[in-house]
C-alpha atoms as a PDB file:
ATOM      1  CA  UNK A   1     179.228 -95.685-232.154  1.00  0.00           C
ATOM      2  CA  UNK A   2     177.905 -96.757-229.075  1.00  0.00           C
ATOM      3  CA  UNK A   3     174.656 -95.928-227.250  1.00  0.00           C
ATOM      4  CA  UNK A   4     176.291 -93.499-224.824  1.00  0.00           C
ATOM      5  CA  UNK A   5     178.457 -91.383-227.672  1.00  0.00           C
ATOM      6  CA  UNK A   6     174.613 -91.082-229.707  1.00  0.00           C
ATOM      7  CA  UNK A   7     173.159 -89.155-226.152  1.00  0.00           C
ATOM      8  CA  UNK A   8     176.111 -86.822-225.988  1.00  0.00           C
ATOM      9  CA  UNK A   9     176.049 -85.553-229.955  1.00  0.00           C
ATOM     10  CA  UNK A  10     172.115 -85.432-229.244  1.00  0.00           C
ATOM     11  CA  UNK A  11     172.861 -83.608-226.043  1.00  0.00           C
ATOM     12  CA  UNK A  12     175.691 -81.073-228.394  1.00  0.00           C
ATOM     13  CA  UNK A  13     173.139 -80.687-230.509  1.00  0.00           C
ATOM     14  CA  UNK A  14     170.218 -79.742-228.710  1.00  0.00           C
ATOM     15  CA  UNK A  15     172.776 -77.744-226.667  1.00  0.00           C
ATOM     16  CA  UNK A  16     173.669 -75.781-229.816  1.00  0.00           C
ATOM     17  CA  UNK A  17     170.041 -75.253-230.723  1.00  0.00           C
ATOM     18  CA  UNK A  18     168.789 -73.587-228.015  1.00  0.00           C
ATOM     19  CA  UNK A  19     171.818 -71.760-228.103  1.00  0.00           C
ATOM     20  CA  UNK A  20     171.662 -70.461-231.647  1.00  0.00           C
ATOM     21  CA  UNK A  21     167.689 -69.707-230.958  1.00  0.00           C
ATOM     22  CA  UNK A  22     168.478 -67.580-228.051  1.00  0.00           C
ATOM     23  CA  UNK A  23     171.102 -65.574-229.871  1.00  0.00           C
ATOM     24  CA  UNK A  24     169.001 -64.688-232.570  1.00  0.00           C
ATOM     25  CA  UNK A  25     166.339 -63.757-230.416  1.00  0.00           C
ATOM     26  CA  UNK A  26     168.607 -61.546-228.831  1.00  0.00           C
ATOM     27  CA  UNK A  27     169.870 -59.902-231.660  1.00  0.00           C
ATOM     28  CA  UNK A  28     166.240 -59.075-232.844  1.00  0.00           C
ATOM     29  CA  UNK A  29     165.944 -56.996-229.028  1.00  0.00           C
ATOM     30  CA  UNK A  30     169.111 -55.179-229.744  1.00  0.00           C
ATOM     31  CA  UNK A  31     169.416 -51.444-230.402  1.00  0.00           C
ATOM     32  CA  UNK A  32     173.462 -51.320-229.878  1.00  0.00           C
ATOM     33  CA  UNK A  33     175.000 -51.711-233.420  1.00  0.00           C
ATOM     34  CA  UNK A  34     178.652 -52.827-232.074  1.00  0.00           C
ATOM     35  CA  UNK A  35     176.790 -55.783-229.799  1.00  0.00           C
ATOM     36  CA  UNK A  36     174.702 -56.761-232.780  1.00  0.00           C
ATOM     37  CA  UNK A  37     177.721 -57.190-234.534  1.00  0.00           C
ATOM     38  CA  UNK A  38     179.625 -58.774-231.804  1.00  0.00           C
ATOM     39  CA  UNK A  39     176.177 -61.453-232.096  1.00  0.00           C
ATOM     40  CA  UNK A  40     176.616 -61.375-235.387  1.00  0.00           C
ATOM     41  CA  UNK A  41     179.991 -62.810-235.452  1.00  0.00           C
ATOM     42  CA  UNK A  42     179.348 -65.122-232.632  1.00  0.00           C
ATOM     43  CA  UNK A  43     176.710 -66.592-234.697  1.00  0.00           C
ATOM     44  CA  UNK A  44     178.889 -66.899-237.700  1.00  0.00           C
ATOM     45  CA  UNK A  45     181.644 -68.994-235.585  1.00  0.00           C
ATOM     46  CA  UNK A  46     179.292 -71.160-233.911  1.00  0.00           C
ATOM     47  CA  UNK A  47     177.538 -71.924-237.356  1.00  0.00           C
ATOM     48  CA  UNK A  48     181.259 -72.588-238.597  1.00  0.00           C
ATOM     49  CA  UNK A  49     181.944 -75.560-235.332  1.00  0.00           C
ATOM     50  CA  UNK A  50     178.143 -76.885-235.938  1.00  0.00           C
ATOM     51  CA  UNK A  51     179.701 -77.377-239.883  1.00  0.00           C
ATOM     52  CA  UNK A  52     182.668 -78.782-238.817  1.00  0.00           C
ATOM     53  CA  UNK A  53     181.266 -81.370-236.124  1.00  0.00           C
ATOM     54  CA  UNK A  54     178.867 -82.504-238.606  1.00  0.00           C
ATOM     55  CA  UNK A  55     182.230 -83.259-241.132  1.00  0.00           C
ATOM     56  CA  UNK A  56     183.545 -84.989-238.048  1.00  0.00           C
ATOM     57  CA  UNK A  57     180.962 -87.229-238.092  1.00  0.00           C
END
């Protein structure tokens, strides 16, 4: 793997982080029981393609 493929999975990855913290945050703020569910789910799926990139690799 070359130099240039390393910076974009570290690039994913920190994408995916701040990403992940930001939703969680969110869902601690959240009154609304369907959005925190909505979250919820999102969460789930991303956590699913984070688990599946990492088999990729």
């Amino acid at each position: 793997m070359s130099s240039k493929e390393l910076l974009y999975i570290e690039d994913f990855l920190g994408h995916e982080d701040y990403f992940m913290n930001h939703l969680c945050e969110t869902r601690e703020c959240l009154d609304n029981e369907r959005l925190d569910k909505f979250l919820h789910k999102l969460e789930k799926t991303n956590q699913d393609l984070i688990q599946k990139f990492y088999g990729l690799l």
